[in-house]
N, C-alpha and C. Protein backbone atom coordinates (compact mmCIF):
# COMPACT_ATOMS: atom_id res chain seq x y z
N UNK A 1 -19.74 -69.71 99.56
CA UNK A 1 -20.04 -70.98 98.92
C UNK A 1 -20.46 -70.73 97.47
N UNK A 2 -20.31 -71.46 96.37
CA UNK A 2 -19.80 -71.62 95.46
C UNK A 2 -22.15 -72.02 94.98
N UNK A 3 -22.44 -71.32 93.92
CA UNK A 3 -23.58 -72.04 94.07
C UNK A 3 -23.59 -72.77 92.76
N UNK A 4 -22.59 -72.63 91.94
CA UNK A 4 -23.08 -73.40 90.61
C UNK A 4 -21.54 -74.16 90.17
N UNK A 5 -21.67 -74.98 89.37
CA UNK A 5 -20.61 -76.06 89.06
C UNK A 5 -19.48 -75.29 88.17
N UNK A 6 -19.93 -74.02 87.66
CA UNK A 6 -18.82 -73.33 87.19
C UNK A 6 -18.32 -72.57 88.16
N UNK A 7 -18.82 -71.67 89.30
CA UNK A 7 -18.23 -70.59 90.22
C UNK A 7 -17.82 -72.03 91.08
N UNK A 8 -17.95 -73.03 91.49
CA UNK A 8 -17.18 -74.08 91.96
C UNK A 8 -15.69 -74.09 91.35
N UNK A 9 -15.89 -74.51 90.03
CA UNK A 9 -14.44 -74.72 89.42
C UNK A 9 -13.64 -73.26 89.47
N UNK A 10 -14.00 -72.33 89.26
CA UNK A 10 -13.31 -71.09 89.58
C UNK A 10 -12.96 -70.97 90.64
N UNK A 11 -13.41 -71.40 91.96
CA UNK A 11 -12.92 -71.31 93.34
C UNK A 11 -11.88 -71.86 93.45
N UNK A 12 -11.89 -73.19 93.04
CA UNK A 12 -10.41 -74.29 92.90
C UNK A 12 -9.25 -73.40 91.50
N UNK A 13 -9.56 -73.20 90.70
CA UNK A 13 -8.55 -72.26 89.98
C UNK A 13 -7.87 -71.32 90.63
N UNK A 14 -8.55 -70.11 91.08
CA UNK A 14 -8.81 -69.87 91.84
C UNK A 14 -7.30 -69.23 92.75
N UNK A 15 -7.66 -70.68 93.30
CA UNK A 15 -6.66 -71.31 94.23
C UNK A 15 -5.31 -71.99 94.09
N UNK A 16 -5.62 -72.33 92.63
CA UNK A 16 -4.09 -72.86 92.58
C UNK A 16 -3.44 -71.86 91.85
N UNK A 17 -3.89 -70.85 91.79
CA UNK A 17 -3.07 -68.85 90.93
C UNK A 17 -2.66 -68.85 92.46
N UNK A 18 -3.61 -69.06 93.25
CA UNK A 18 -2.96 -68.25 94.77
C UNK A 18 -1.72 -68.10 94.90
N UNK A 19 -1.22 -70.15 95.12
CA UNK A 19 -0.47 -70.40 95.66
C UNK A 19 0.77 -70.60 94.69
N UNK A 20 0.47 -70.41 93.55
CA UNK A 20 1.39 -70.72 92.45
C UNK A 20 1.72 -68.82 92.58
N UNK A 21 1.06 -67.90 92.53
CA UNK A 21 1.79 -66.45 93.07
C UNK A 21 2.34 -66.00 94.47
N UNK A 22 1.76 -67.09 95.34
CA UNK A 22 2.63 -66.42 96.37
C UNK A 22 3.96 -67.57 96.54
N UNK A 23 4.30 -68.14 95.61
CA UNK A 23 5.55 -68.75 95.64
C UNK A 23 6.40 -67.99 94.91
N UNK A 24 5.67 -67.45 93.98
CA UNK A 24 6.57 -66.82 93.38
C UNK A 24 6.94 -65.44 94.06
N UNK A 25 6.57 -65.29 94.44
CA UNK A 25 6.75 -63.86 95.51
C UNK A 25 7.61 -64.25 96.53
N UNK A 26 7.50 -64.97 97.08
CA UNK A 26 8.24 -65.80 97.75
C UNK A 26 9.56 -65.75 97.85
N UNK A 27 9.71 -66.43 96.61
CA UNK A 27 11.42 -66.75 96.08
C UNK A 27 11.87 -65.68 95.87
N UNK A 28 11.08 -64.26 95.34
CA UNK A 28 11.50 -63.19 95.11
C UNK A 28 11.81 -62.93 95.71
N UNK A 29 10.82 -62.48 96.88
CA UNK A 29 11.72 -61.81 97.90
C UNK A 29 12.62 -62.29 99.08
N UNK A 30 13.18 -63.85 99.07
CA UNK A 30 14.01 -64.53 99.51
C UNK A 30 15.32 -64.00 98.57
N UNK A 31 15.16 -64.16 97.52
CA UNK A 31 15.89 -63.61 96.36
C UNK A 31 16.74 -62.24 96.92
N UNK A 32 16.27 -61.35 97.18
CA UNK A 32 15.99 -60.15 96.99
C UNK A 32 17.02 -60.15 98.80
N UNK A 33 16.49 -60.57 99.24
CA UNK A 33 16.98 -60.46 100.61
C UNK A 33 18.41 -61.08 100.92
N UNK A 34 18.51 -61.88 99.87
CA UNK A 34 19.76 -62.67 100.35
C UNK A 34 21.19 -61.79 99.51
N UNK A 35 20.77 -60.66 98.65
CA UNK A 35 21.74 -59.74 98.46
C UNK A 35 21.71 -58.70 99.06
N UNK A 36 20.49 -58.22 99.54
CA UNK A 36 20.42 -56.86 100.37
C UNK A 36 21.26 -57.29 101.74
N UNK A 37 20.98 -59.02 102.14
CA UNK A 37 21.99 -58.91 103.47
C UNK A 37 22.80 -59.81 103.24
N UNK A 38 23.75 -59.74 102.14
CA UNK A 38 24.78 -60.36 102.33
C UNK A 38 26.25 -59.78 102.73
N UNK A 39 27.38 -60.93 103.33
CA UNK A 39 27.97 -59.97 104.19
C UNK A 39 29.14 -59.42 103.43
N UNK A 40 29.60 -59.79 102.40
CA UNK A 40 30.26 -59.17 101.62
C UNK A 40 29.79 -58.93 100.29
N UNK A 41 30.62 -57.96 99.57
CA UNK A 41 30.18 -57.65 98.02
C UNK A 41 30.41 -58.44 96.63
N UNK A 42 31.43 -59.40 97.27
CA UNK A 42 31.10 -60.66 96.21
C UNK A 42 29.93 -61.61 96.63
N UNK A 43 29.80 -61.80 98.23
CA UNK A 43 28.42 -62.87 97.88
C UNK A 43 27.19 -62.10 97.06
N UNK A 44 27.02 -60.86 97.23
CA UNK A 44 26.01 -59.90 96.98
C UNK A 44 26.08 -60.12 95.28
N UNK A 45 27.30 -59.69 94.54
CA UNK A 45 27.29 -60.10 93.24
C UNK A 45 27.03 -61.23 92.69
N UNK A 46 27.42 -62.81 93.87
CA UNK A 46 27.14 -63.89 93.06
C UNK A 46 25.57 -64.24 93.21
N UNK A 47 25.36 -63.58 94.09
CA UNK A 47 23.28 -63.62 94.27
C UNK A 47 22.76 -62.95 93.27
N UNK A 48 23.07 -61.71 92.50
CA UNK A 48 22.41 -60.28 92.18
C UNK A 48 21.75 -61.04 90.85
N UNK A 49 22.40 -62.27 89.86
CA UNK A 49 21.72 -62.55 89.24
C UNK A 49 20.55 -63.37 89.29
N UNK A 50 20.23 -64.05 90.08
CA UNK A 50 19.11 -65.17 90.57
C UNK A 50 18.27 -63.60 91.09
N UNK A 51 18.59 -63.19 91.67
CA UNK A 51 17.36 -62.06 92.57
C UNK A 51 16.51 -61.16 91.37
N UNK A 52 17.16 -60.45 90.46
CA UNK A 52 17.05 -60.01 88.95
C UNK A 52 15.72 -60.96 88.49
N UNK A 53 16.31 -62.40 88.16
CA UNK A 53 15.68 -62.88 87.18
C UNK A 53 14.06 -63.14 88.31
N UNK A 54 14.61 -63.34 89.67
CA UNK A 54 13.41 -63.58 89.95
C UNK A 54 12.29 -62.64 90.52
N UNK A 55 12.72 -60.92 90.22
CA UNK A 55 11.77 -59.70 89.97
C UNK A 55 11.41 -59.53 88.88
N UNK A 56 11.53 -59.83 87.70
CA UNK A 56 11.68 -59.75 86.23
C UNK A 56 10.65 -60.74 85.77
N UNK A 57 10.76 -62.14 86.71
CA UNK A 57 9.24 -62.91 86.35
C UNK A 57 8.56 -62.56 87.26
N UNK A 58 8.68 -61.84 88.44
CA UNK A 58 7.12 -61.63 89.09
C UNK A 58 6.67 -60.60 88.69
N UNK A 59 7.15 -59.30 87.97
CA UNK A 59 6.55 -58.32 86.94
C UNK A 59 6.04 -58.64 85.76
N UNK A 60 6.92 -60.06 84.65
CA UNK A 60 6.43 -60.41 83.84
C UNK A 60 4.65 -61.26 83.87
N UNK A 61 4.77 -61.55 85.44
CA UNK A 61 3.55 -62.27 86.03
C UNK A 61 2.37 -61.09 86.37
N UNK A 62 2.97 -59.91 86.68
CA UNK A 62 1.96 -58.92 87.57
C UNK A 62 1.61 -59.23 88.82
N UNK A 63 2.24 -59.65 89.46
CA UNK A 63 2.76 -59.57 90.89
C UNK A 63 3.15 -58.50 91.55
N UNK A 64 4.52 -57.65 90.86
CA UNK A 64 4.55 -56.23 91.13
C UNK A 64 4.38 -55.72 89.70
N UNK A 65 4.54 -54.10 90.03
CA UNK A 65 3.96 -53.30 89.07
C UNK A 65 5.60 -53.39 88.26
N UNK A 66 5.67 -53.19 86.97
CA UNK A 66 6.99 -52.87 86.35
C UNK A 66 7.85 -52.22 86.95
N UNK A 67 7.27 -50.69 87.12
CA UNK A 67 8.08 -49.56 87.88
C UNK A 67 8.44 -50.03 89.04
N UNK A 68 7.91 -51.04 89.90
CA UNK A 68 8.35 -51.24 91.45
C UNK A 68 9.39 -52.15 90.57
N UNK A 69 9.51 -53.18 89.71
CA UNK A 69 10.70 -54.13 89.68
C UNK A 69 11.60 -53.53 89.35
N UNK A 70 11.83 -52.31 88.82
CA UNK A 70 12.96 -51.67 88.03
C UNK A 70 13.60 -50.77 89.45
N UNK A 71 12.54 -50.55 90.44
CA UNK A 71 12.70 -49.71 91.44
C UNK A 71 13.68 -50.91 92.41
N UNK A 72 13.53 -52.02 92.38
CA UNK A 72 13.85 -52.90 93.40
C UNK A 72 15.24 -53.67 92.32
N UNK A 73 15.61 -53.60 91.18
CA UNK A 73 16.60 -54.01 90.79
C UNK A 73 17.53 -52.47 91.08
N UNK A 74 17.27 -51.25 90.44
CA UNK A 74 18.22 -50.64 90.93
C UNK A 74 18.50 -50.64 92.29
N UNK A 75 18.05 -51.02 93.45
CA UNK A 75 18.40 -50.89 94.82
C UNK A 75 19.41 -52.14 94.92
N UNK A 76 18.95 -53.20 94.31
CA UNK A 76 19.85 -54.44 93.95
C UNK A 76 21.09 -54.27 93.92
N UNK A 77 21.27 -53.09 92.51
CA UNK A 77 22.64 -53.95 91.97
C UNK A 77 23.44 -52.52 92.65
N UNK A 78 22.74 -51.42 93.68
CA UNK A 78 23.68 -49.88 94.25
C UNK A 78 24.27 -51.10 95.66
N UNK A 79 22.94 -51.59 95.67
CA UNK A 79 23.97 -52.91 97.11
C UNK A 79 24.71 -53.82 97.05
N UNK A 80 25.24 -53.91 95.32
CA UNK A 80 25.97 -55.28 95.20
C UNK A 80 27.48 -54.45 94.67
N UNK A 81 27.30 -53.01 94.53
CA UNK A 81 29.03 -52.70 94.72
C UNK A 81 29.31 -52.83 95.30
């Protein structure tokens, strides 16, 4: 519990980073998944750009670390030949 009217308003802030980052994580890794299992190598290519842009803002966010997004686009685009 929150004892003063500022650590109050920080609780509700807070809260809306939560859920405003785990959406974005979210889509990422919906993103992310829908080229790793797609069933051929053109759907995989016509996904590879939406999945990209949406590791690229959850690093630009700090969500993941840089090195993991660069780690998770090259796995991207070795699965979209």
């Amino acid at each position: 519990m929150p004892n003063s009217k500022q650590a109050t308003k920080c609780v509700k802030r807070d809260e809306v980073r939560r859920l405003q980052n785990k959406s974005t994580t979210s889509e990422m890794r919906t993103a992310v998944k829908n080229v790793l299992s797609a069933e051929s190598s053109e759907a995989a290519r016509e996904a590879l750009p939406l999945a990209m842009k949406r590791v690229d803002k959850a690093a630009k966010k700090n969500l993941i670390h840089a090195n993991a997004a660069a780690r998770v686009k090259s796995q991207l685009s070795r699965a979209a030949k």
